[in-house]
Protein backbone atom coordinates (compact mmCIF):
# COMPACT_ATOMS: atom_id res chain seq x y z
CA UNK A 1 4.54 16.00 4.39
CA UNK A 2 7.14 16.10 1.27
CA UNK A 3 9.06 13.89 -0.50
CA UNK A 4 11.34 15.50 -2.54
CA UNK A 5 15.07 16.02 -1.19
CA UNK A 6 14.86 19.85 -1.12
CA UNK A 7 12.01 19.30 1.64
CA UNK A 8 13.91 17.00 3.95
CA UNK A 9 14.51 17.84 7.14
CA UNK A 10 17.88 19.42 8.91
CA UNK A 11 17.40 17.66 11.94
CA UNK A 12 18.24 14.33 12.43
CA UNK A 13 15.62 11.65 13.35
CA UNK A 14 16.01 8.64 15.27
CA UNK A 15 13.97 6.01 16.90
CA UNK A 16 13.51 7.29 20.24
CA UNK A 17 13.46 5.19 23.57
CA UNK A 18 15.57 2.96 25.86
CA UNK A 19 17.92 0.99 23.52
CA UNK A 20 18.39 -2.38 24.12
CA UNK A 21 21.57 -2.37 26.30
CA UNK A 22 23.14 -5.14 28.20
CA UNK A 23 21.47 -7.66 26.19
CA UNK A 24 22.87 -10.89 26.10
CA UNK A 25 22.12 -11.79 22.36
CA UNK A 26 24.39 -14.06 20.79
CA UNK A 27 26.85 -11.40 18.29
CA UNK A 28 27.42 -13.79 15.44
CA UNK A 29 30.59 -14.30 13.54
CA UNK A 30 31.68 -15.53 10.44
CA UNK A 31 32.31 -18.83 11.68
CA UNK A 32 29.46 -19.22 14.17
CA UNK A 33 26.57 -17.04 12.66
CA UNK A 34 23.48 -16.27 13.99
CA UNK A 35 20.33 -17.15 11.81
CA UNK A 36 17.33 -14.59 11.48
CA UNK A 37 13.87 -15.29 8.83
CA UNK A 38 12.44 -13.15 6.99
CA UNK A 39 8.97 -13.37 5.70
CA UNK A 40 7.50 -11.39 2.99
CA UNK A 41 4.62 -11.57 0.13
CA UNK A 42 5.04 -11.11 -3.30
CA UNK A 43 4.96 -12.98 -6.63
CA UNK A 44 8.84 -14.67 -8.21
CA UNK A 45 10.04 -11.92 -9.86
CA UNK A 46 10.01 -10.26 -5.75
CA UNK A 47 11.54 -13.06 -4.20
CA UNK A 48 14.29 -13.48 -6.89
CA UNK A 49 15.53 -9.99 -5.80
CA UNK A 50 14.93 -9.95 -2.14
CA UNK A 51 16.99 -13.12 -2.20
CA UNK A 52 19.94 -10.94 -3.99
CA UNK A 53 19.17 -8.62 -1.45
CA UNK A 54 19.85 -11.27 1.30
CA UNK A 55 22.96 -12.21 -0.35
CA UNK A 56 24.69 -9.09 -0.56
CA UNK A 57 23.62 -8.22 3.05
CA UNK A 58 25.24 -11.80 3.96
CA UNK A 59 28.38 -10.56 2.17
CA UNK A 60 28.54 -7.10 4.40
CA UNK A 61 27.57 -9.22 7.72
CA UNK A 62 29.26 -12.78 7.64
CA UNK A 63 28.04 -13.01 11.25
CA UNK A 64 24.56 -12.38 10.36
CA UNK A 65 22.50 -15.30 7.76
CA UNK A 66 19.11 -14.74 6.90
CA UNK A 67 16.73 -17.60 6.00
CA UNK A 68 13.97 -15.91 3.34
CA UNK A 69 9.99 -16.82 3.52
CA UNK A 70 8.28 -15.79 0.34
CA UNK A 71 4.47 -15.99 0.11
CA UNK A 72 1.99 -15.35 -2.26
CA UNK A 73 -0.20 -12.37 -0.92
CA UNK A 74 -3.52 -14.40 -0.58
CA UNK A 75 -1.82 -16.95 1.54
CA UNK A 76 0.95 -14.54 3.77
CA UNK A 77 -1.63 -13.33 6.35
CA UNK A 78 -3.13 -16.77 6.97
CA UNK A 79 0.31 -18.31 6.96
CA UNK A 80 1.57 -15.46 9.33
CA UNK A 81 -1.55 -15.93 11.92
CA UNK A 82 -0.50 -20.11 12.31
CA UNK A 83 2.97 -19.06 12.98
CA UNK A 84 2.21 -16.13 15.47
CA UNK A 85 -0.15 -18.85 16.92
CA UNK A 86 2.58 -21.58 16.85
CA UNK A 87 4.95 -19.66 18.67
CA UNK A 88 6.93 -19.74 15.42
CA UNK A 89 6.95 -15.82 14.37
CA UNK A 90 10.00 -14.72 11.71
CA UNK A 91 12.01 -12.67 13.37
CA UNK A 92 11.40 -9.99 10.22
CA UNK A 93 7.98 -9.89 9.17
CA UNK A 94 6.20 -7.65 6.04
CA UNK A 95 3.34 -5.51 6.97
CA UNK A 96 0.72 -3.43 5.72
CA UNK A 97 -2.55 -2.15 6.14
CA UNK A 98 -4.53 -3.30 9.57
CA UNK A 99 -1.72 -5.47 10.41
CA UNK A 100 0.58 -3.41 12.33
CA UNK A 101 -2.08 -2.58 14.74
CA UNK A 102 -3.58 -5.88 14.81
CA UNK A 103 -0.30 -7.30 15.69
CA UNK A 104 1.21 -4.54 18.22
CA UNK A 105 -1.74 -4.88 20.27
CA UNK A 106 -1.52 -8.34 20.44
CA UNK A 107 2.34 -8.25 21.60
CA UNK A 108 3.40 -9.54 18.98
CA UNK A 109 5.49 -6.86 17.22
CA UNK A 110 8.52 -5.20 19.32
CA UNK A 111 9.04 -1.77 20.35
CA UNK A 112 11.80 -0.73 17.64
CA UNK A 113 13.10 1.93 20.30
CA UNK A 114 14.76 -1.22 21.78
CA UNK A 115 16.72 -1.34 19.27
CA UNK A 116 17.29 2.39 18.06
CA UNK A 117 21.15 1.91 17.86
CA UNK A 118 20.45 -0.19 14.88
CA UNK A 119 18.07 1.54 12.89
CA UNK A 120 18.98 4.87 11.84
CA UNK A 121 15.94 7.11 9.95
CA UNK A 122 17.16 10.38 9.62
CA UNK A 123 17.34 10.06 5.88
CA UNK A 124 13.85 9.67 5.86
CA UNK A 125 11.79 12.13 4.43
CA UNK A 126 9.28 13.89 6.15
CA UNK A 127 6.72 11.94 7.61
CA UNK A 128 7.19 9.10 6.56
CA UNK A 129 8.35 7.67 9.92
CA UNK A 130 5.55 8.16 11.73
CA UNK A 131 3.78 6.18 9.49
CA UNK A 132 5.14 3.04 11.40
CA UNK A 133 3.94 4.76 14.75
CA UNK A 134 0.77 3.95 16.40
CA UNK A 135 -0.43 5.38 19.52
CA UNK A 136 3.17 6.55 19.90
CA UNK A 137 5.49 3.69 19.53
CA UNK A 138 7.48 3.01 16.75
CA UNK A 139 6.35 -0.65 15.65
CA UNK A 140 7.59 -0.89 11.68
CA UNK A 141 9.98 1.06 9.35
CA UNK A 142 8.33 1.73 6.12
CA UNK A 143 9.81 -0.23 3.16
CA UNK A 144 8.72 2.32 0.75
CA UNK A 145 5.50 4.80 -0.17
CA UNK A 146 2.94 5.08 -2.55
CA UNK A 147 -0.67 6.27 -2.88
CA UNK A 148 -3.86 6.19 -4.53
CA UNK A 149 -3.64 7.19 -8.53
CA UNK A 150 -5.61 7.45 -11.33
CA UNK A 151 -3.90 4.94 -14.10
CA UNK A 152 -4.52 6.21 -17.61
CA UNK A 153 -4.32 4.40 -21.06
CA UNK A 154 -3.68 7.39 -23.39
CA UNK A 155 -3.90 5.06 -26.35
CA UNK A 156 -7.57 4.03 -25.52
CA UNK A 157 -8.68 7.76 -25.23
CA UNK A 158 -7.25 8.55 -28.43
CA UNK A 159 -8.86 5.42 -30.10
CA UNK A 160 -12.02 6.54 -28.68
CA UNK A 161 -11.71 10.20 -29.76
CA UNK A 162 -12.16 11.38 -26.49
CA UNK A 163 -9.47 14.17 -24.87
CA UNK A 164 -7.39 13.54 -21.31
CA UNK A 165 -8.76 14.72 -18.42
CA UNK A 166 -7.76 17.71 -16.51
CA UNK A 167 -6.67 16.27 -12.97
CA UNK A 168 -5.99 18.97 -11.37
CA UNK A 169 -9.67 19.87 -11.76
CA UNK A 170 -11.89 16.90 -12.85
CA UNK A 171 -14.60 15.44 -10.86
CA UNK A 172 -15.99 11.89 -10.13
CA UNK A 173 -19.17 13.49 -12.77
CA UNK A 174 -16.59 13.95 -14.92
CA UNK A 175 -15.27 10.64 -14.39
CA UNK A 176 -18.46 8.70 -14.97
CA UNK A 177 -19.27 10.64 -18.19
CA UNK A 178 -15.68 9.83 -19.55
CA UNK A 179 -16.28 6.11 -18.65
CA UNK A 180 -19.73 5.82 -20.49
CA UNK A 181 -18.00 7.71 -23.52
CA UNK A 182 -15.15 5.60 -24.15
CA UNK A 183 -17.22 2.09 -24.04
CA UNK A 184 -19.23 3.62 -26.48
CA UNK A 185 -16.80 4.34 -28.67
CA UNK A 186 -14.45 1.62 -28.64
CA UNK A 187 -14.83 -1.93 -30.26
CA UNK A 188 -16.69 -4.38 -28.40
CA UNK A 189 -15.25 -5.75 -24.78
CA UNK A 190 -13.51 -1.88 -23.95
CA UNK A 191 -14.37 0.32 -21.43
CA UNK A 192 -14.13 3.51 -19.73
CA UNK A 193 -13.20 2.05 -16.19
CA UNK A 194 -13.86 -1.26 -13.92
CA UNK A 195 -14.68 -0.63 -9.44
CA UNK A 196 -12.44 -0.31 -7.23
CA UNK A 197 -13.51 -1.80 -3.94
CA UNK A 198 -10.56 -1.17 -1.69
CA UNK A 199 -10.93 -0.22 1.89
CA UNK A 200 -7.92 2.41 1.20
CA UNK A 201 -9.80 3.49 -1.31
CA UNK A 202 -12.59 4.49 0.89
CA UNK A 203 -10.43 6.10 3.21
CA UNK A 204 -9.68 8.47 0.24
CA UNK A 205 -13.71 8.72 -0.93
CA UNK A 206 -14.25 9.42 2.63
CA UNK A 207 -11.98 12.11 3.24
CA UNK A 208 -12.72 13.45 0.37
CA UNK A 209 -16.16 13.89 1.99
CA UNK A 210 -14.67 15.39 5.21
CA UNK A 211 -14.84 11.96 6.79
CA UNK A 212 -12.70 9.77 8.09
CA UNK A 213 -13.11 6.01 7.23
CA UNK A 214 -12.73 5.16 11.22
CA UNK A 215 -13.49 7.10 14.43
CA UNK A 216 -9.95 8.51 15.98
CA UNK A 217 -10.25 5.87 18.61
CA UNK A 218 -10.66 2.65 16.24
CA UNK A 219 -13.71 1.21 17.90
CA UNK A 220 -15.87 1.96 15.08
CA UNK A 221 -16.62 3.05 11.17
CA UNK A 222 -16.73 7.18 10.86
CA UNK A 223 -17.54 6.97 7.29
CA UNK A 224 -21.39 7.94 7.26
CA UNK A 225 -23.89 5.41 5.61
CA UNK A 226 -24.73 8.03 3.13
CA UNK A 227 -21.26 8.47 1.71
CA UNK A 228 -20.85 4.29 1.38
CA UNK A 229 -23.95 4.51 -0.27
CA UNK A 230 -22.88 7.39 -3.05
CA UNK A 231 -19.81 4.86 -3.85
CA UNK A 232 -21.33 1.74 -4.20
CA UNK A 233 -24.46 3.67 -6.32
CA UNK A 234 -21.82 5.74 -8.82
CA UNK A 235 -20.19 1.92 -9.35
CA UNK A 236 -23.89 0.81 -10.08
CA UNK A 237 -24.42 3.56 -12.69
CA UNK A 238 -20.87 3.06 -14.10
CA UNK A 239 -22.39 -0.58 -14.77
CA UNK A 240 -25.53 0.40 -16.29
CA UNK A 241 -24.30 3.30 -18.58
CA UNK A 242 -21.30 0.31 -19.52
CA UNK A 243 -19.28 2.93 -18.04
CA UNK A 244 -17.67 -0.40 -16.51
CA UNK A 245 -17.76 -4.04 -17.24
CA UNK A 246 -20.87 -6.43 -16.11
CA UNK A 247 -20.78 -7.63 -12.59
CA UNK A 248 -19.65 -11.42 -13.91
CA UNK A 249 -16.48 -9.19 -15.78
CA UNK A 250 -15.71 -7.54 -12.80
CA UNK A 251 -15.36 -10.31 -10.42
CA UNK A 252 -13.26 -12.05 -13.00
CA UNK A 253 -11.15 -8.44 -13.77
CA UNK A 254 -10.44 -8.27 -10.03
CA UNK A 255 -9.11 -11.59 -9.91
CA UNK A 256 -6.37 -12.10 -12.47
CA UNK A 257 -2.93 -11.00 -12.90
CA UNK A 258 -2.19 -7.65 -13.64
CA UNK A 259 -1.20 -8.35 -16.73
CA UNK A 260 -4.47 -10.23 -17.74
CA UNK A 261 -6.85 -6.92 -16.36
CA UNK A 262 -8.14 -5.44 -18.87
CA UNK A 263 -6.33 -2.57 -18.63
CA UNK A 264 -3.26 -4.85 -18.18
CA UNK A 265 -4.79 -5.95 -22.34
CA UNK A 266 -5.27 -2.31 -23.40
CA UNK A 267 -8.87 -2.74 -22.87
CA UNK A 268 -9.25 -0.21 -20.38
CA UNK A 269 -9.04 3.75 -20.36
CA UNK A 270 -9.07 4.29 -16.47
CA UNK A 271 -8.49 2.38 -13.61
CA UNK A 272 -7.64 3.56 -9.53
CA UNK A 273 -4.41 1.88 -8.63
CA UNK A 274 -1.69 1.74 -6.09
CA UNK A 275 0.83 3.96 -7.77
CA UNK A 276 3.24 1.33 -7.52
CA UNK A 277 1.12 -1.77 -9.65
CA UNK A 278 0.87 0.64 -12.14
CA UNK A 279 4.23 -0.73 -14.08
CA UNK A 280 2.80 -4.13 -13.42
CA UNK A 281 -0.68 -3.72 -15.70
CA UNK A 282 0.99 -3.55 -19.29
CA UNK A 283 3.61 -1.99 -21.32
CA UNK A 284 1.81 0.52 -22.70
CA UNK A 285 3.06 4.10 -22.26
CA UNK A 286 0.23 4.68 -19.23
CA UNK A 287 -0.12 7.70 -17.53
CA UNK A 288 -0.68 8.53 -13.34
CA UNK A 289 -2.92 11.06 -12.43
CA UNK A 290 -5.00 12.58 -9.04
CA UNK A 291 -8.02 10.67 -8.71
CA UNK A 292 -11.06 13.00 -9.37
CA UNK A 293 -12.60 15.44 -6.65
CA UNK A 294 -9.00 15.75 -5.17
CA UNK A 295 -10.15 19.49 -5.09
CA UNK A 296 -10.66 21.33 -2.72
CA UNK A 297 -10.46 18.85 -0.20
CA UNK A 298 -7.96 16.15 -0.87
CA UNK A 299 -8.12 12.57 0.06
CA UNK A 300 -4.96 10.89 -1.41
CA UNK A 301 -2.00 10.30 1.19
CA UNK A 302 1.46 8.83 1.53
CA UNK A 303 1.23 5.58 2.64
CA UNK A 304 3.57 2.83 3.47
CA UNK A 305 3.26 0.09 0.40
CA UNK A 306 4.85 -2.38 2.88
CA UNK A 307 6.34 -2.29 6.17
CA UNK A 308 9.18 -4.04 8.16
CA UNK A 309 8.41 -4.97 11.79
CA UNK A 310 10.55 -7.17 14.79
CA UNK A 311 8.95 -9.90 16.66
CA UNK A 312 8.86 -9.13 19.89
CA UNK A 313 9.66 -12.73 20.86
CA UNK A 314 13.27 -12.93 18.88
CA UNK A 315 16.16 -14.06 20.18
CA UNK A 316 18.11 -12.11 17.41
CA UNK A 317 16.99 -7.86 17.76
CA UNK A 318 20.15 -6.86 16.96
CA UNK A 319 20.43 -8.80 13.95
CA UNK A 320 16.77 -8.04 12.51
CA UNK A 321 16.92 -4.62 13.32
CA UNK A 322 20.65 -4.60 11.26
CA UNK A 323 19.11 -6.22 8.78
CA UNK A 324 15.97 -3.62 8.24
CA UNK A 325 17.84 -0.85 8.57
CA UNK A 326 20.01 -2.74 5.70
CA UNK A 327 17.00 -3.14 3.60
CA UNK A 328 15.72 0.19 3.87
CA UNK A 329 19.28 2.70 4.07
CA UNK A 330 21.62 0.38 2.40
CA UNK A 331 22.09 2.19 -1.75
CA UNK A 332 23.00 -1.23 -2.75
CA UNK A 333 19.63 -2.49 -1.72
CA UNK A 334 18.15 0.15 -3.07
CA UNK A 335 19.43 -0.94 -6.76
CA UNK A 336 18.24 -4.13 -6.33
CA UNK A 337 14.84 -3.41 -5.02
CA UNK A 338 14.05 -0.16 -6.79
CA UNK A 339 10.42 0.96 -7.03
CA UNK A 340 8.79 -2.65 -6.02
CA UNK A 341 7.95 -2.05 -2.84
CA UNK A 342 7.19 1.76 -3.00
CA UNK A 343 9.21 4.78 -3.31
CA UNK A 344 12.24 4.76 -0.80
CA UNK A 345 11.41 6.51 2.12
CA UNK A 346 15.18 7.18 2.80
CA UNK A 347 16.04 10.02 0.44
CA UNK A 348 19.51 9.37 -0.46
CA UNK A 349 18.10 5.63 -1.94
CA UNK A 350 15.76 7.59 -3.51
CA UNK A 351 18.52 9.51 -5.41
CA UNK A 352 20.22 6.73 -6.41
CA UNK A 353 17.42 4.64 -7.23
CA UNK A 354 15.40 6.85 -10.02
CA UNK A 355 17.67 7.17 -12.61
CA UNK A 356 17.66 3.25 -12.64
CA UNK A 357 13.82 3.63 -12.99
CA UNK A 358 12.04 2.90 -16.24
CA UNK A 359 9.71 5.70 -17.67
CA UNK A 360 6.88 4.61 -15.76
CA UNK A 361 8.01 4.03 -12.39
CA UNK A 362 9.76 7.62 -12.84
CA UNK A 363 6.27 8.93 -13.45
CA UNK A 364 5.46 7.33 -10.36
CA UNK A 365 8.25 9.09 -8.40
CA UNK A 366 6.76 12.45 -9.75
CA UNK A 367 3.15 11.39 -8.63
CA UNK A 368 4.22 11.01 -5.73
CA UNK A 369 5.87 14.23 -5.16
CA UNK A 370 2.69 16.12 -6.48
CA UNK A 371 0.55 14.05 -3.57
CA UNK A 372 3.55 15.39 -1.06
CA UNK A 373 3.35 18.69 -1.80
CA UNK A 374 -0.71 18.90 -1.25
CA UNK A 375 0.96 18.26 2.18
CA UNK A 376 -2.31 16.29 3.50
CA UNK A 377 -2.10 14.43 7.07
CA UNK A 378 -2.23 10.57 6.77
CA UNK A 379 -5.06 9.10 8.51
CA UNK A 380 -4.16 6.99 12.25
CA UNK A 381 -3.11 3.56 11.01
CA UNK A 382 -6.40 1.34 10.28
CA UNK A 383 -7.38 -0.42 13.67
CA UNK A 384 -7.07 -3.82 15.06
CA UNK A 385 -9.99 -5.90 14.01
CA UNK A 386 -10.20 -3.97 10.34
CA UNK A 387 -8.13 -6.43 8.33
CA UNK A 388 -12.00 -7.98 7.63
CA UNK A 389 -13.35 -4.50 5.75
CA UNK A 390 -11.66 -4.76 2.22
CA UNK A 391 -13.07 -8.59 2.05
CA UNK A 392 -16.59 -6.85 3.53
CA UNK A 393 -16.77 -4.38 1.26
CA UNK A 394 -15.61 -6.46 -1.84
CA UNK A 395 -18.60 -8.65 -0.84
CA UNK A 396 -21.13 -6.23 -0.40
CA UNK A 397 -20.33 -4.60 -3.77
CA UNK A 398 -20.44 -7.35 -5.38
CA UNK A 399 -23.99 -7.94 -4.05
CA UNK A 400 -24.57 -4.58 -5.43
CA UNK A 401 -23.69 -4.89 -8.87
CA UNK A 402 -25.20 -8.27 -9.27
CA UNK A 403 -28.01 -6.42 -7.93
CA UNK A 404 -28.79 -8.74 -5.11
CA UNK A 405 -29.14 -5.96 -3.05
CA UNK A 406 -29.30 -2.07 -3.24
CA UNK A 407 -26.63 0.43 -2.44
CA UNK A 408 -28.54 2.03 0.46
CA UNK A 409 -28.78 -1.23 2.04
CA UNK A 410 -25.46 -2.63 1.22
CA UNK A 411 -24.06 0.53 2.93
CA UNK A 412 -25.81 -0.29 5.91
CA UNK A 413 -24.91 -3.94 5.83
CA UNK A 414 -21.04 -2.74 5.40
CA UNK A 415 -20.84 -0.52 8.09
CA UNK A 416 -22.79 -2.95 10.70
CA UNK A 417 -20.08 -5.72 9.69
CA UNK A 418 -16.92 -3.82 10.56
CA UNK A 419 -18.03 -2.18 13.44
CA UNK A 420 -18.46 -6.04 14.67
CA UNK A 421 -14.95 -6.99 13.77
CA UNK A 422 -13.24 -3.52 15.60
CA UNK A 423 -11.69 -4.46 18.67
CA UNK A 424 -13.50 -2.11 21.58
């Protein structure tokens, strides 16, 4: 899989399947519109553009008005679960993570090859459609990629006297001995690094490890016990070497704004990050780098930062599926929108986009091209019933570090808990 325009494909893609022919769907006009909603997640400075967005797509479709939903992300899933439930779905609807699968196999989502006239992909860079597939239906259009990085404070290294590391080579040893260095040589309330405790995260720790975080058929956990149990014990010895905060610092860390972090306060040297947050932590002159043991066996991917899916149960198809293919082909959206929800997938936007792109995001962009060129398959979208492991595993790592429990057991505890919540 590659991003970069010189690795884009000469064939054409499209969604494939029956389009959605002889429908009898209203076509709106400029006088008698038809009226689709849009629901997304993000924080004001997201909604004021996606509303700009709306309003120059209204000005290229006067037949078409869209009615925006914005939602903070702690609230959008449990608002999205009493619509679906209420029979009140948007017809356009964010995704990410579990989701898609949660909601496809509950009938929810439609079949975009139903409506393959309107969205065209074959500007799309490698692989990066199929990462709206599962189990061979096309379900959501990516809005963008990213993947996991390494976020780097140069300035704190340099405070600390201690040298960059080499990431095309380092390990998670090297990692940990970093972290412990750079607390203890920085002022009080610095240090090296802080958890991460993100179930994509241990998709990339366990294939690293030559396992996959679930079985190919989604009824169960394939990360071993043992390699759970190596994570949460390296984020124990992080704590007690004050590699990493305290356990009270790191439940608070992992709850403010990015901003308010303490890498966000220049109070951090490392932190794993979505590529794309990175330009939301601080305006410090940060670096992106491969996470360590990338080599030899590589556990970073491409991976849709949000996704655009169809209820199955509008009235309007046509209209959403202009509307996303707007969003995600139209250059004009692409200005407007930029980096924030990922890297366009569509490679033209992509052009267009990065010279708009501050420093940072453009060291994003070339992240992101060094994870494409490692050309490493994505995993199978998470399962239904997984949307429960990040909160799991934030729980039981917690435990861990507060020392309520050890990381052999915690492992065990983890693993027992998901494989509850997979559907069978």
């Amino acid at each position: 899989m590659a991003l970069g325009t010189s690795a884009l494909l000469a064939a054409s893609l499209l969604l494939t399947g029956c389009g959605a022919s002889g429908s009898t769907e209203k076509v709106g006009t400029a006088d008698d519109p038809v009226t689709i909603r849009f629901a997304w997640w993000g924080n004001e400075s997201r909604a004021k553009t996606t509303f700009d967005v709306i309003k120059a797509f209204e000005a290229e479709n006067p037949g078409i008005k869209v009615k925006g939903e914005n939602t903070e992300f702690s609230a959008y899933w449990d608002k999205m679960a009493t619509q679906v439930a209420g029979g009140d779905t948007p017809d356009v609807l964010a995704m990410s993570g579990s989701y898609p699968s949660e909601y496809s196999s509950r009938g929810v989502l439609l079949d975009l090859a139903k409506v393959k006239d309107q969205i065209d992909t074959s500007k799309f860079a490698p692989g990066t459609v199929e990462l709206g597939q599962i189990e061979g239906k096309q379900y959501t259009i990516t809005a963008g990629v990213n993947s996991m990085s390494m976020v780097v404070d140069p300035a704190v290294f340099k405070a600390a006297g201690v040298e960059l590391p080499d990431d095309e080579s380092w390990t998670w040893e090297d990692y940990q001995e970093l972290s412990a260095k750079i607390t203890q040589n920085s002022p009080k309330g610095t240090f090296g690094t802080t958890p991460m405790s993100n179930d994509s995260f241990l998709a990339v720790w366990a294939r690293q490890g030559g396992e996959p975080l679930y079985a190919d058929d989604g009824t169960k956990v394939g990360i071993s016990e043992a390699r759970v149990a190596d994570w949460l014990q390296m984020n124990l010895d992080l704590q007690k070497s004050a590699g990493s905060p305290s356990a009270s610092q790191v439940v608070e860390d992992g709850s403010a704004q990015p901003e308010q972090t303490l890498i966000g306060q220049g109070k951090q040297g490392m932190k794993i990050s979505w590529s794309n947050q990175m330009n939301s932590y601080s305006g410090n002159e940060l670096l992106m780098m491969k996470m360590p043991g990338e080599t030899p066996t590589g556990g970073a991917w491409l991976r849709s930062s949000m996704e655009y899916g169809i209820s199955a149960k509008s009235e309007n198809t046509a209209a959403a599926a202009k509307f996303v293919s707007y969003l995600v082909n139209s250059e004009a959206a692409g200005k407007l929108i930029k980096s924030d929800r990922g890297m366009p997938a569509n490679l033209d936007v992509r052009t267009t986009v990065i010279p708009l792109l501050k420093d940072n995001q453009k060291k994003e962009a070339a992240y992101l091209d060094r994870i494409a060129e490692l050309k490493l398959t994505p995993p199978l979208p998470f399962p239904a019933g997984s949307s429960a492991t990040l909160e799991i595993l934030n729980r039981n790592m917690t435990d861990v570090l507060f020392e309520k429990t050890t990381p052999a057991d915690a492992a065990k505890k983890f693993i027992e808990e998901v494989n509850l919540n997979l559907d069978k």
